[in-house]
PDB file of N, CA and C in Angstrom:
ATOM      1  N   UNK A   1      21.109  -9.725  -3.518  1.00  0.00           N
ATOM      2  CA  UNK A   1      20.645 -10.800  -2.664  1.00  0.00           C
ATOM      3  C   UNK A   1      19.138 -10.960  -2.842  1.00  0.00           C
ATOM      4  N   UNK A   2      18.705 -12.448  -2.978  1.00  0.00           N
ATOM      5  CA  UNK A   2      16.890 -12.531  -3.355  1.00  0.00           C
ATOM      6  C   UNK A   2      16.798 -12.204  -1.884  1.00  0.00           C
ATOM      7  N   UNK A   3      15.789 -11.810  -1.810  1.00  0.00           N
ATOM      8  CA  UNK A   3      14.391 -11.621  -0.329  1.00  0.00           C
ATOM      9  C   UNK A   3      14.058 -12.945  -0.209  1.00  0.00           C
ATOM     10  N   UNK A   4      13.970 -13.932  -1.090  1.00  0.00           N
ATOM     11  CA  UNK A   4      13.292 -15.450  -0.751  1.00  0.00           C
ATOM     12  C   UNK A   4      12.224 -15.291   0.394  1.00  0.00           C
ATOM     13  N   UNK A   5      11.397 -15.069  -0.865  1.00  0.00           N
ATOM     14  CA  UNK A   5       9.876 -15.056  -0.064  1.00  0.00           C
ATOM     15  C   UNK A   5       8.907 -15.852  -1.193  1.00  0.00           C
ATOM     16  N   UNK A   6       8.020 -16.212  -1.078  1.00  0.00           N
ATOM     17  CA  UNK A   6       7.153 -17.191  -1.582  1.00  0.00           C
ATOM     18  C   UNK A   6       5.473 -17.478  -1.185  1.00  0.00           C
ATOM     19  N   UNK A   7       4.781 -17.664  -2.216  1.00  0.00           N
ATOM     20  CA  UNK A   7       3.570 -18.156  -1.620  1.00  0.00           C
ATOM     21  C   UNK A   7       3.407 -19.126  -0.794  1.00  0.00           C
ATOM     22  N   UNK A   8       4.020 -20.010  -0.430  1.00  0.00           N
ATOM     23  CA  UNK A   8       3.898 -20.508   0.591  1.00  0.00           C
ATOM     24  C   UNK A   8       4.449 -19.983   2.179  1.00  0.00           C
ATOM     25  N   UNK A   9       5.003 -18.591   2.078  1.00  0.00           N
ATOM     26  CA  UNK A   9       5.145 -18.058   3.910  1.00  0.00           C
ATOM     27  C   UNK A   9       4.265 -17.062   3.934  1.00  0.00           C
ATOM     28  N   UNK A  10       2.995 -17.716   3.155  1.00  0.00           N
ATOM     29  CA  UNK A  10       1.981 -16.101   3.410  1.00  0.00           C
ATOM     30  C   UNK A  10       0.971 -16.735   4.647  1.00  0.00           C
ATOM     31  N   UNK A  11       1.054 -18.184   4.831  1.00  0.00           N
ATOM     32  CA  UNK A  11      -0.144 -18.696   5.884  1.00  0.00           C
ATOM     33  C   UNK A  11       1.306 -18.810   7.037  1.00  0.00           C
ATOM     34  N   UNK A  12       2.535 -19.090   6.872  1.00  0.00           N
ATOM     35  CA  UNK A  12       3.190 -19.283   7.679  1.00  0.00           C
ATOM     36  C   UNK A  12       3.770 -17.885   8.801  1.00  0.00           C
ATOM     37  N   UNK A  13       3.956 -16.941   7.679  1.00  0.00           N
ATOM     38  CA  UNK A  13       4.050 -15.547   8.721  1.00  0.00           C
ATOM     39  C   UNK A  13       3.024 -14.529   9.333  1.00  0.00           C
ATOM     40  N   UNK A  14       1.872 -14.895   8.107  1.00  0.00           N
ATOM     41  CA  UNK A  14       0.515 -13.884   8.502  1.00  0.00           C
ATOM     42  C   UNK A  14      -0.114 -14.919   9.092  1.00  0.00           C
ATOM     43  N   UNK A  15      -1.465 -14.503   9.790  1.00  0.00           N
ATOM     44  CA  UNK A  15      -2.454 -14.872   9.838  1.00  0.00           C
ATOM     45  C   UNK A  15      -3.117 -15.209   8.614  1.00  0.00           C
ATOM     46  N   UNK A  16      -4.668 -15.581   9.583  1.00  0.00           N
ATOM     47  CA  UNK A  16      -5.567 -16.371   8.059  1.00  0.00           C
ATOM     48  C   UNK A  16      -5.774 -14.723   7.494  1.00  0.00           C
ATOM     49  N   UNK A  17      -6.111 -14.066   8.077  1.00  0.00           N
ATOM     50  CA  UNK A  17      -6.488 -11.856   8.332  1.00  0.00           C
ATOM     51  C   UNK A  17      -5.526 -11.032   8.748  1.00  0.00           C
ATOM     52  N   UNK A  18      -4.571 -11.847   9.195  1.00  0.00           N
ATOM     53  CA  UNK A  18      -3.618 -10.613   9.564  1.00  0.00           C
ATOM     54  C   UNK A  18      -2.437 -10.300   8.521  1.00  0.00           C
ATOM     55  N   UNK A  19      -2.093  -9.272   8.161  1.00  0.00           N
ATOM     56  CA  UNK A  19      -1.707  -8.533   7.191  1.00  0.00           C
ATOM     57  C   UNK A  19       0.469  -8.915   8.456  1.00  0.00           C
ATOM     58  N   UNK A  20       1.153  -9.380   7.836  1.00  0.00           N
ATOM     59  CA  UNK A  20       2.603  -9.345   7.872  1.00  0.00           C
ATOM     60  C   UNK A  20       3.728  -7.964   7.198  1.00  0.00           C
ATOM     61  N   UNK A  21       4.377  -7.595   8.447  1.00  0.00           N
ATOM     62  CA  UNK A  21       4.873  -6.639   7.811  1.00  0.00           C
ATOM     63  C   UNK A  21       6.831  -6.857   8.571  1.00  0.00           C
ATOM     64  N   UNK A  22       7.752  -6.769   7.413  1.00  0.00           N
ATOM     65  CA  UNK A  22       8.923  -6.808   7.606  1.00  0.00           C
ATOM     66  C   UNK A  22       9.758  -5.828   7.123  1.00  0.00           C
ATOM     67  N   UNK A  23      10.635  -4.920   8.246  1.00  0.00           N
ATOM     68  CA  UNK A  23      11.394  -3.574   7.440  1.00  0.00           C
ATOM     69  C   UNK A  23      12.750  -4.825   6.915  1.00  0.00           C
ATOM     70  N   UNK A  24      13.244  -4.428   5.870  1.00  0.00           N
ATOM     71  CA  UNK A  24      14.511  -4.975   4.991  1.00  0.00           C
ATOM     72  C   UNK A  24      15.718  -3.699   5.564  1.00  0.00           C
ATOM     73  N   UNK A  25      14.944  -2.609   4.711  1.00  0.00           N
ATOM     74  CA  UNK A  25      16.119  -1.349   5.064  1.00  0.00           C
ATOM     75  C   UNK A  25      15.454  -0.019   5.850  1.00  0.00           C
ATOM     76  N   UNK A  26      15.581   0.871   6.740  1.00  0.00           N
ATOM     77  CA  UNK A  26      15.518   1.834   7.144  1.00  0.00           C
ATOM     78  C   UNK A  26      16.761   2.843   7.035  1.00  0.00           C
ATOM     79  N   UNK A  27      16.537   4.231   6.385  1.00  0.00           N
ATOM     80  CA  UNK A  27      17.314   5.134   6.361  1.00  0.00           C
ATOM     81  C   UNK A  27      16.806   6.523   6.686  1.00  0.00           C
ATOM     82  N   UNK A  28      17.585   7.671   6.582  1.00  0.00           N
ATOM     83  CA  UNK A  28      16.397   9.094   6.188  1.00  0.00           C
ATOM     84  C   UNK A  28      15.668   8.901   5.315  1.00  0.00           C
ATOM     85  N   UNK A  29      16.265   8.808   4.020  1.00  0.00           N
ATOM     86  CA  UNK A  29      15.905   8.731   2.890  1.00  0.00           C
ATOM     87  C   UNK A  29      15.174   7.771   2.344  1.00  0.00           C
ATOM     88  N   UNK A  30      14.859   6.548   2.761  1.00  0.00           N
ATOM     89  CA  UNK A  30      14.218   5.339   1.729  1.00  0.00           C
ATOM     90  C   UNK A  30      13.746   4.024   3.084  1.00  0.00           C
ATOM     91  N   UNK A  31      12.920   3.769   2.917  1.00  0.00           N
ATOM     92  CA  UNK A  31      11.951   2.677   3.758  1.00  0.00           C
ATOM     93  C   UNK A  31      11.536   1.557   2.901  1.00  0.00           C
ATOM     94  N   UNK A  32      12.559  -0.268   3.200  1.00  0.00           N
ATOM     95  CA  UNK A  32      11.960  -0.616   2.073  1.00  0.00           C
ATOM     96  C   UNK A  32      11.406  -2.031   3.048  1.00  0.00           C
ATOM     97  N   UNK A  33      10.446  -2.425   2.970  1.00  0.00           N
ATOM     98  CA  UNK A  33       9.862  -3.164   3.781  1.00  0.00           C
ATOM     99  C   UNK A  33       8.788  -4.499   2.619  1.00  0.00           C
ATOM    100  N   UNK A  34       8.539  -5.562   3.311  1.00  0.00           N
ATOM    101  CA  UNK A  34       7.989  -6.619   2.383  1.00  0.00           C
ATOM    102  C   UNK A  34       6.308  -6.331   3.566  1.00  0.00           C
ATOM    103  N   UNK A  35       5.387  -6.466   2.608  1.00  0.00           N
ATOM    104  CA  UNK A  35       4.439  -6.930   3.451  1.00  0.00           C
ATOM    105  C   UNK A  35       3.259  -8.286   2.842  1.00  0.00           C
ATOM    106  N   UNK A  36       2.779  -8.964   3.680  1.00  0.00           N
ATOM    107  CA  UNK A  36       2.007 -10.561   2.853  1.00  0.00           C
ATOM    108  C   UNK A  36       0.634 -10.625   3.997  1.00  0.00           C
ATOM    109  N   UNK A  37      -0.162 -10.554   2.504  1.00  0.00           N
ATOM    110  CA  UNK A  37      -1.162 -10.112   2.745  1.00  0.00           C
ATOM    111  C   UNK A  37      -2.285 -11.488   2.316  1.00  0.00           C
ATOM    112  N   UNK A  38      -2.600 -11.632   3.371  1.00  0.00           N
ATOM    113  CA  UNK A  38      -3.388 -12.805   2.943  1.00  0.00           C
ATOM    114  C   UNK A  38      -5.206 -12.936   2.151  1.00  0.00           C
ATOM    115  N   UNK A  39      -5.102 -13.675   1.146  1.00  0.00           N
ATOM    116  CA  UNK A  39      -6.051 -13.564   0.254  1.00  0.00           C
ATOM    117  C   UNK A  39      -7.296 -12.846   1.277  1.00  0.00           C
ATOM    118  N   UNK A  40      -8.005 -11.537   0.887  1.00  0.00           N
ATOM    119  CA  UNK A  40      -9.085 -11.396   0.880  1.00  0.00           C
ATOM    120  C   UNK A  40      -9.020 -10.263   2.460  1.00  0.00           C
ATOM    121  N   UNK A  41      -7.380  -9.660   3.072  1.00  0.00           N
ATOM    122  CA  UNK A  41      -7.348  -9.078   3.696  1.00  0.00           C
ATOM    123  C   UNK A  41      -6.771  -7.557   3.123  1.00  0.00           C
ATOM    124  N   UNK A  42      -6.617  -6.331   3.785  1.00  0.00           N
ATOM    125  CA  UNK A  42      -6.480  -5.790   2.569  1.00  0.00           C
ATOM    126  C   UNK A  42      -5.359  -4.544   4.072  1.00  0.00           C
ATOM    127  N   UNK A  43      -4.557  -3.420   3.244  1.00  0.00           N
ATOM    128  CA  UNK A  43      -4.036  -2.575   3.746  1.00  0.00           C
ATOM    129  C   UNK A  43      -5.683  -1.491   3.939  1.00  0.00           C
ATOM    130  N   UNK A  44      -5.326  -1.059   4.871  1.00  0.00           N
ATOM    131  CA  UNK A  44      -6.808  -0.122   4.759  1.00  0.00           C
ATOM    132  C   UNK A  44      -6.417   1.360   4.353  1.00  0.00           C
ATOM    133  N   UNK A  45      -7.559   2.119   3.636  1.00  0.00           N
ATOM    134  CA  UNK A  45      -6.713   3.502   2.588  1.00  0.00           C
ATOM    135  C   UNK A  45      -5.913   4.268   4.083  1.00  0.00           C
ATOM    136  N   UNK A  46      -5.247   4.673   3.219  1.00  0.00           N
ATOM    137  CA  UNK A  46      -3.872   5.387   3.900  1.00  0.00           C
ATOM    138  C   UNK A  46      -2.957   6.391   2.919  1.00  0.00           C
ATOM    139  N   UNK A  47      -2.330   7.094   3.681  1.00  0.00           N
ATOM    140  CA  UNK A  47      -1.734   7.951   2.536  1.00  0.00           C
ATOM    141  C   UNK A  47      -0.179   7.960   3.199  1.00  0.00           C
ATOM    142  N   UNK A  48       0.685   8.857   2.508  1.00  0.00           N
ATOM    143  CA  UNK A  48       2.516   8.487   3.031  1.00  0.00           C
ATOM    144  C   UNK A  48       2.834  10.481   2.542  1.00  0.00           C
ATOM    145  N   UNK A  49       2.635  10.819   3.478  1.00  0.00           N
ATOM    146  CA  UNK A  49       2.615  12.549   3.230  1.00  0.00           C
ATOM    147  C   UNK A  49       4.166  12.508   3.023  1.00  0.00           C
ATOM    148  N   UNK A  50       4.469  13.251   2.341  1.00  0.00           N
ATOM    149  CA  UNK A  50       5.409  13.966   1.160  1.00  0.00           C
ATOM    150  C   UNK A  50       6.277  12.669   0.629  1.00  0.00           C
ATOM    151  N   UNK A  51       5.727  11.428   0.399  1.00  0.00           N
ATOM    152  CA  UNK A  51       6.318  10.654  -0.052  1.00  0.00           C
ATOM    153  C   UNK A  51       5.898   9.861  -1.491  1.00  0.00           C
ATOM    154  N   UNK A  52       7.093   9.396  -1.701  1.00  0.00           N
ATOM    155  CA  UNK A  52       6.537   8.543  -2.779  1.00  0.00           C
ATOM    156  C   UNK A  52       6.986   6.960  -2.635  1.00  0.00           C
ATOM    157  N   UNK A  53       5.742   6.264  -3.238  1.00  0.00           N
ATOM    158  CA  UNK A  53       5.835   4.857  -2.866  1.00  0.00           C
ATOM    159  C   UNK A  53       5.959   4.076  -4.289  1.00  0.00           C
ATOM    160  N   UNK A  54       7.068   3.005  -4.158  1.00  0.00           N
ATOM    161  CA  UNK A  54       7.333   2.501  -5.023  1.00  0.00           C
ATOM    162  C   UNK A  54       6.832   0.925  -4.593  1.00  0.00           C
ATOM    163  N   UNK A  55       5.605   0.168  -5.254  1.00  0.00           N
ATOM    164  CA  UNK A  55       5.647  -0.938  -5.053  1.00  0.00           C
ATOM    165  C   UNK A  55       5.453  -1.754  -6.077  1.00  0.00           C
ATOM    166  N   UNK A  56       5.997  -3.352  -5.110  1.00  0.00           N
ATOM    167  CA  UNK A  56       6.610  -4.557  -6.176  1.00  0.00           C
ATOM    168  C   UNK A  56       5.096  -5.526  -5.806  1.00  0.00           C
ATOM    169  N   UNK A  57       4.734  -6.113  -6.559  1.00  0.00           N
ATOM    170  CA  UNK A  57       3.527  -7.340  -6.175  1.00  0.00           C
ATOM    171  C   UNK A  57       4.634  -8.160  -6.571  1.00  0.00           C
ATOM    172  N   UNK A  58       5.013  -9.336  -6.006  1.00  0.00           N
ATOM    173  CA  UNK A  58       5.735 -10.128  -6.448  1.00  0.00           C
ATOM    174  C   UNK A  58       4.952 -11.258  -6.718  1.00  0.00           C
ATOM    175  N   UNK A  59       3.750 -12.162  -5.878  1.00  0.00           N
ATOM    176  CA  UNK A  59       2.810 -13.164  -6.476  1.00  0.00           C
ATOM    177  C   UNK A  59       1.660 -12.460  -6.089  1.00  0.00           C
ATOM    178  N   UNK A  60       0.607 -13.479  -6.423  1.00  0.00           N
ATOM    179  CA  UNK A  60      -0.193 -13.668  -6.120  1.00  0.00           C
ATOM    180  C   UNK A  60      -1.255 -12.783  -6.677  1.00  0.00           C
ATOM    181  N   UNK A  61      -2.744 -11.612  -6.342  1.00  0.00           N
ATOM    182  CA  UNK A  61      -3.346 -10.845  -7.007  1.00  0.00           C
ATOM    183  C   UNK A  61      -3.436  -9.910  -5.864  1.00  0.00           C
ATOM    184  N   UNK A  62      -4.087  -8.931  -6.687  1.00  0.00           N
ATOM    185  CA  UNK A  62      -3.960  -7.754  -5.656  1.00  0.00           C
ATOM    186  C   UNK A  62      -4.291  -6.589  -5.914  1.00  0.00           C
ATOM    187  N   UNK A  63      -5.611  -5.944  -5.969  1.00  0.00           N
ATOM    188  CA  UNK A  63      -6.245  -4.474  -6.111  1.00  0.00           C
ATOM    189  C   UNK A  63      -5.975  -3.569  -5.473  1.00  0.00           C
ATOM    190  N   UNK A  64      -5.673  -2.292  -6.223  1.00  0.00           N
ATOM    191  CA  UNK A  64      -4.365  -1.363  -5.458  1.00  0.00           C
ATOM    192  C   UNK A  64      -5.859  -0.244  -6.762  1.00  0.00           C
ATOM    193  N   UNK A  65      -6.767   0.757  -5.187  1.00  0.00           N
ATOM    194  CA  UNK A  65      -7.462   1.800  -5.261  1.00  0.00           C
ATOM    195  C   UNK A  65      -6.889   2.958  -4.888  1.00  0.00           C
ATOM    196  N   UNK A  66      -6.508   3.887  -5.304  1.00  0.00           N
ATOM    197  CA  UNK A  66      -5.637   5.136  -4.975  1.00  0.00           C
ATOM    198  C   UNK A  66      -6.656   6.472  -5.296  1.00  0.00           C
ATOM    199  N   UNK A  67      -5.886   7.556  -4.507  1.00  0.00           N
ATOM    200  CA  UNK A  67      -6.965   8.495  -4.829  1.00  0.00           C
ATOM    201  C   UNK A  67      -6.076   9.918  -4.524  1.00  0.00           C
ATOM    202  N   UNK A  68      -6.629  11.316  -5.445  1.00  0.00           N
ATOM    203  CA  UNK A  68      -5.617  11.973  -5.160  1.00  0.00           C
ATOM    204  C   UNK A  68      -6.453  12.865  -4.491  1.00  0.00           C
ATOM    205  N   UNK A  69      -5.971  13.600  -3.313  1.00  0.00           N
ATOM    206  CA  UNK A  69      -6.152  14.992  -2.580  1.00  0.00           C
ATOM    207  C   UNK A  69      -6.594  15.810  -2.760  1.00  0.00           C
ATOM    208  N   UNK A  70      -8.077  16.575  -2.615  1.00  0.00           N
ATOM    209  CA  UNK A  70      -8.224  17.374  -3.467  1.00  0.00           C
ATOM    210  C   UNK A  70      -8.083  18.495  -2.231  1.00  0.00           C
ATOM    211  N   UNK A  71      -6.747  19.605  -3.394  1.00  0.00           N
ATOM    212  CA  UNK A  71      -6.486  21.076  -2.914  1.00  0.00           C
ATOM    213  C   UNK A  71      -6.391  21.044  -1.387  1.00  0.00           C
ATOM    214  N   UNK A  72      -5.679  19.993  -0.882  1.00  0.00           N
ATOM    215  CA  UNK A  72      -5.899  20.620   0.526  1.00  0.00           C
ATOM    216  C   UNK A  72      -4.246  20.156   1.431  1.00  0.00           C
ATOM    217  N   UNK A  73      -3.899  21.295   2.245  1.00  0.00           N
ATOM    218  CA  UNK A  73      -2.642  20.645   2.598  1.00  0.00           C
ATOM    219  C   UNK A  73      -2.617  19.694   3.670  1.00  0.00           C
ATOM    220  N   UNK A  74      -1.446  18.968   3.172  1.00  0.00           N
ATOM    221  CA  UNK A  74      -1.481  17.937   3.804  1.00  0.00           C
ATOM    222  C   UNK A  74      -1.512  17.887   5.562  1.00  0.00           C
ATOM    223  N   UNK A  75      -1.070  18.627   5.761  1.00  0.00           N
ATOM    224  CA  UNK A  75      -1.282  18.703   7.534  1.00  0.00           C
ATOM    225  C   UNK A  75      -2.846  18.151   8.171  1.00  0.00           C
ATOM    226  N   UNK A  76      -3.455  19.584   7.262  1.00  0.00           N
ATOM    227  CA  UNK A  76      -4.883  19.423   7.280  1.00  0.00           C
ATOM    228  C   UNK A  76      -5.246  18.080   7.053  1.00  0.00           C
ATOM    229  N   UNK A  77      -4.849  17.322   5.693  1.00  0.00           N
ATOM    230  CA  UNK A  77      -5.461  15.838   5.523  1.00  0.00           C
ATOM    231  C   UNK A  77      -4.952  14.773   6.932  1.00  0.00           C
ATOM    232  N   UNK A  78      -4.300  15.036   7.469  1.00  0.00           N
ATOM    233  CA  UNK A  78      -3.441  14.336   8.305  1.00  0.00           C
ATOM    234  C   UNK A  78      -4.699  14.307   9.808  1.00  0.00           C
ATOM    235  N   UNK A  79      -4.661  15.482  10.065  1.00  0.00           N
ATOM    236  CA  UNK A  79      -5.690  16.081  11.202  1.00  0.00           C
ATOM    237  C   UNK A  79      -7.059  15.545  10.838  1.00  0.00           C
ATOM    238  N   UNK A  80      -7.710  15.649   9.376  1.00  0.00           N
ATOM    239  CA  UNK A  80      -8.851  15.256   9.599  1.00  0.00           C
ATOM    240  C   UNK A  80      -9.035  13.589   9.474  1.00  0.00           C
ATOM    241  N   UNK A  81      -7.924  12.905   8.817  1.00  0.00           N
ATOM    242  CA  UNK A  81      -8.231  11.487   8.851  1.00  0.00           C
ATOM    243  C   UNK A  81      -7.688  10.880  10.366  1.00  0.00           C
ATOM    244  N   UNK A  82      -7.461  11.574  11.187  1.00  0.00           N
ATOM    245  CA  UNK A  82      -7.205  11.554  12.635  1.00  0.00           C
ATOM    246  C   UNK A  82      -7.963  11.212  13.342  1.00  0.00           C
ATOM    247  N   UNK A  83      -8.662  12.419  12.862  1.00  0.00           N
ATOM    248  CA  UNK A  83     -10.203  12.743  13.887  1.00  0.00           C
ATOM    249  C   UNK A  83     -11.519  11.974  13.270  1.00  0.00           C
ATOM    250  N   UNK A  84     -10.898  11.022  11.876  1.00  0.00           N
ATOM    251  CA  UNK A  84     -12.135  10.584  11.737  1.00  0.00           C
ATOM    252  C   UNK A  84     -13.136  11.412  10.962  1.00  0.00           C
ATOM    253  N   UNK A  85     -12.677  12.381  10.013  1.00  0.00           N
ATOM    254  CA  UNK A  85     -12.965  14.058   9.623  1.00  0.00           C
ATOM    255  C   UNK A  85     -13.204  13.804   8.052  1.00  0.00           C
ATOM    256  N   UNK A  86     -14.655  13.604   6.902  1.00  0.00           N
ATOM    257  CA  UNK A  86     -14.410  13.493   5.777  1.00  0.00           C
ATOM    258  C   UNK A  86     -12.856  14.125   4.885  1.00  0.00           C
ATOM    259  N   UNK A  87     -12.636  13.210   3.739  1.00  0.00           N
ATOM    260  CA  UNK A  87     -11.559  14.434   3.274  1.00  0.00           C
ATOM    261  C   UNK A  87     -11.626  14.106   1.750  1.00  0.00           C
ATOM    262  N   UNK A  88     -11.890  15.163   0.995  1.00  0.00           N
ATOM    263  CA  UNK A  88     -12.515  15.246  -0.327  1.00  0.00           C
ATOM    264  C   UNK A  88     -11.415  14.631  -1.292  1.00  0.00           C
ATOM    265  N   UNK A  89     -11.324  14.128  -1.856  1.00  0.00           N
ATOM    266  CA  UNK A  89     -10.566  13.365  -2.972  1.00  0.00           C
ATOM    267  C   UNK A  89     -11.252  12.818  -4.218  1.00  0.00           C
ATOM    268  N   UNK A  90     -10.325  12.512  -5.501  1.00  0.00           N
ATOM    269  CA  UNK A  90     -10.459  12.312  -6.406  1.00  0.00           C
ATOM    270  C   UNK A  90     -10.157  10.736  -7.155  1.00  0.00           C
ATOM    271  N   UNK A  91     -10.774   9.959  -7.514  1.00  0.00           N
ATOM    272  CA  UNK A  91     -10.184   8.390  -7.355  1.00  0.00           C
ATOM    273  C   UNK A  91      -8.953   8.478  -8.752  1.00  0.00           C
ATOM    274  N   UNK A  92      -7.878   7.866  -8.509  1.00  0.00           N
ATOM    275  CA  UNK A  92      -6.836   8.509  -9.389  1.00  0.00           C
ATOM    276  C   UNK A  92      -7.002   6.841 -10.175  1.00  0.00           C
ATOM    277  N   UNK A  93      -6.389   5.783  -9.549  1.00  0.00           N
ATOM    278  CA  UNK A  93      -6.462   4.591  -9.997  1.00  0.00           C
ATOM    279  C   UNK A  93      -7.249   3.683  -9.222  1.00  0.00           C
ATOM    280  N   UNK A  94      -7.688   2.238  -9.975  1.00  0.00           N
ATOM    281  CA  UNK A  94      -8.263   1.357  -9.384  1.00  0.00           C
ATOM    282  C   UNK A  94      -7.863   0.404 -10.515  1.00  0.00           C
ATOM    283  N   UNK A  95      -7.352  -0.633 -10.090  1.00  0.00           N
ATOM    284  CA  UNK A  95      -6.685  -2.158 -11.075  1.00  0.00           C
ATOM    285  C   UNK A  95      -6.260  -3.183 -10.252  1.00  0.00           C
ATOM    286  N   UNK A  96      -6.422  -3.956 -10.868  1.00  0.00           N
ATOM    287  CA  UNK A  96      -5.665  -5.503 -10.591  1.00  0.00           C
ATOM    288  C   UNK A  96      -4.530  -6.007 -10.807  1.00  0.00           C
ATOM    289  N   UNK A  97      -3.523  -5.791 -10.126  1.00  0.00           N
ATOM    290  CA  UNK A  97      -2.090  -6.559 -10.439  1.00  0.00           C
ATOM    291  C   UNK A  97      -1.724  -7.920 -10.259  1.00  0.00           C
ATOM    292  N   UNK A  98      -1.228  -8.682 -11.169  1.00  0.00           N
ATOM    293  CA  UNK A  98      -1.237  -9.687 -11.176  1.00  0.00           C
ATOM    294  C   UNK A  98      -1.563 -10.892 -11.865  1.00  0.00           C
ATOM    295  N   UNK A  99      -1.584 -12.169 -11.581  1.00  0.00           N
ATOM    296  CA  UNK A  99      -0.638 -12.731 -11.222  1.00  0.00           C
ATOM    297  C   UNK A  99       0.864 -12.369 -11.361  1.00  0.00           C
ATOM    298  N   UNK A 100       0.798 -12.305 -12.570  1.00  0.00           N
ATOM    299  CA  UNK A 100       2.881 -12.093 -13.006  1.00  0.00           C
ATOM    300  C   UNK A 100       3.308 -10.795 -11.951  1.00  0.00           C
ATOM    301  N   UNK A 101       4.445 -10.869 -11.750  1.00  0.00           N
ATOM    302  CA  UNK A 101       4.873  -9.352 -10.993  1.00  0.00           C
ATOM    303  C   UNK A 101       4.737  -8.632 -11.734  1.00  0.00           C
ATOM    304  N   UNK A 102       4.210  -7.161 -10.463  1.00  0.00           N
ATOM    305  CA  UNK A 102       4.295  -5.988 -11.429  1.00  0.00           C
ATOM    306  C   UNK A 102       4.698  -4.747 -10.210  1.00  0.00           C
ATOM    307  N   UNK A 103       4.963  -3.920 -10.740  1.00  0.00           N
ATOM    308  CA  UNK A 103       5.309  -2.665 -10.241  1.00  0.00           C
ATOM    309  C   UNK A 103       4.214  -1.504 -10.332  1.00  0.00           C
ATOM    310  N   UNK A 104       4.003  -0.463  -9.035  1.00  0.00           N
ATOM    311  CA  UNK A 104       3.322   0.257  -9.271  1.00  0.00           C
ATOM    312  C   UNK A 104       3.960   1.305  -8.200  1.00  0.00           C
ATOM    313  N   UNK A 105       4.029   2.819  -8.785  1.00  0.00           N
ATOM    314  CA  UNK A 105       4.263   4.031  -8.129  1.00  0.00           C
ATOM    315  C   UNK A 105       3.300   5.215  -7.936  1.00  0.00           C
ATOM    316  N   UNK A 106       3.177   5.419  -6.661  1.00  0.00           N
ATOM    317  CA  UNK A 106       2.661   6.467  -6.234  1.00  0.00           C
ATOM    318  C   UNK A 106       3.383   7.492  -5.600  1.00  0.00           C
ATOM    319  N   UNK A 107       2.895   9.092  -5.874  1.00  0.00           N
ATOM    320  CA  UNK A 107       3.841  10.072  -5.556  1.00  0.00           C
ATOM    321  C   UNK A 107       2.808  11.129  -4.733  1.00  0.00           C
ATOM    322  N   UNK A 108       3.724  11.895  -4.175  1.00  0.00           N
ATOM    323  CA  UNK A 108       3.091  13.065  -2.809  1.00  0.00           C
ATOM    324  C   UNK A 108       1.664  13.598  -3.802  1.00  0.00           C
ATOM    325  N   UNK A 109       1.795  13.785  -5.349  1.00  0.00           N
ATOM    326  CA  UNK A 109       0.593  14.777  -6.113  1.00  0.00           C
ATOM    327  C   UNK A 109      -0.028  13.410  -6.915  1.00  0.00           C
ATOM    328  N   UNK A 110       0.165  12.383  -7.099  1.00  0.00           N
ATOM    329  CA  UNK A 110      -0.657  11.194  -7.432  1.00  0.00           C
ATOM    330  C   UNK A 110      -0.899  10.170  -6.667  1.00  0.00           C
ATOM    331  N   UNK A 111      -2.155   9.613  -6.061  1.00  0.00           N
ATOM    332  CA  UNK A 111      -2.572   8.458  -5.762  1.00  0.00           C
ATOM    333  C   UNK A 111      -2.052   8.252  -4.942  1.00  0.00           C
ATOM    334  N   UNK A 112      -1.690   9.202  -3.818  1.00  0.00           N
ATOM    335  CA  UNK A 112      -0.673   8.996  -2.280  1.00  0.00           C
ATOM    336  C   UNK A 112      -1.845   8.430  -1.599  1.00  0.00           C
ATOM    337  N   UNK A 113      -3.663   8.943  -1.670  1.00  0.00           N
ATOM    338  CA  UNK A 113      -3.967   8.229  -0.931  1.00  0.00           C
ATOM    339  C   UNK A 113      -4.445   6.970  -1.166  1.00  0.00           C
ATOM    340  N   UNK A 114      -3.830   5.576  -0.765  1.00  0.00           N
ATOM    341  CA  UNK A 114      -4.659   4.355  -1.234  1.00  0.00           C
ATOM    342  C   UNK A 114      -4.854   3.395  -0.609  1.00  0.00           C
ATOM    343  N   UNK A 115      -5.334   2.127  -0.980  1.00  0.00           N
ATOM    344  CA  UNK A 115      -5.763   0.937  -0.417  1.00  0.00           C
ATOM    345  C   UNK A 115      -4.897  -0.597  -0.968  1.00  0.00           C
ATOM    346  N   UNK A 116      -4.612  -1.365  -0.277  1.00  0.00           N
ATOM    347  CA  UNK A 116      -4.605  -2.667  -1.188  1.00  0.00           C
ATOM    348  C   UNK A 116      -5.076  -3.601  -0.559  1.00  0.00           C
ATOM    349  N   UNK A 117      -5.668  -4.389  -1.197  1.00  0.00           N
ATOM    350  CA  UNK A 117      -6.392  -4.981  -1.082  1.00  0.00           C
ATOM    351  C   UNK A 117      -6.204  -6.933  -1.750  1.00  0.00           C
ATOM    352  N   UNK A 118      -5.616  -7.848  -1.015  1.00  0.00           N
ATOM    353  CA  UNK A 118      -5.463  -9.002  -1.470  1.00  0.00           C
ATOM    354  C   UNK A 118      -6.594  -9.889  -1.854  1.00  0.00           C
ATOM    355  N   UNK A 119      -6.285 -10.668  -3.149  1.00  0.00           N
ATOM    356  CA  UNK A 119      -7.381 -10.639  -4.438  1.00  0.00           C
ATOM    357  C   UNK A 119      -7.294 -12.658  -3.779  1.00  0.00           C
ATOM    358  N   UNK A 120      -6.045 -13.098  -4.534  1.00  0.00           N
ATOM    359  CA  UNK A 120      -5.225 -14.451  -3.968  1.00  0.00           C
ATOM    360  C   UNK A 120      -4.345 -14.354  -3.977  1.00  0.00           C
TER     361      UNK A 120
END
């Protein structure tokens, strides 16, 4: 089944700044959700502890900065980006996806922590 989503329901579901977010599937195992991000608003860095993230850009552009963990367990990273607490990392990727679709994966030991950031 398509998702039928389009550049044109990115002013209709988001804001001009506000970032749209829709779950598709929830399970134990797998979280698959659409989010539309309007030009020039961005996900702010974040990380997905013991997970791995599989994402689709389907239009538009979109800078996706990731960064990996340095040596520290994750609890700890959890607690100090809590409190607002530096937390030492390594920049793993930084690129531009887009226009055409593209795919990009991040895992618990690569580039779990990141940003995206909408380009157009």
């Amino acid at each position: 089944e398509s998702l039928v989503v389009s550049p044109a329901d990115v002013p209709r579901h988001a804001g001009k700044h506000t970032v749209f977010f829709q779950h598709i599937l929830e399970c134990p195992s797998l979280s698959l959700c659409i989010f539309l991000i309007p030009r020039g608003s961005c996900i702010p860095l974040h990380d997905h502890p013991h997970m791995s993230v599989f994402g689709r850009l389907l239009f538009g552009k979109m800078q996706v900065r990731s960064y990996d963990i340095d040596n520290v367990a994750s609890s700890d990273v959890q607690n100090a980006m809590y409190y607002g607490q530096p937390v030492r990392a390594t920049r793993a990727t930084s690129g531009v996806l887009g226009p055409d679709p593209a795919t990009y994966q991040l895992t618990p030991s690569f580039g779990n922590l990141h940003e995206l950031t909408a380009i157009e």
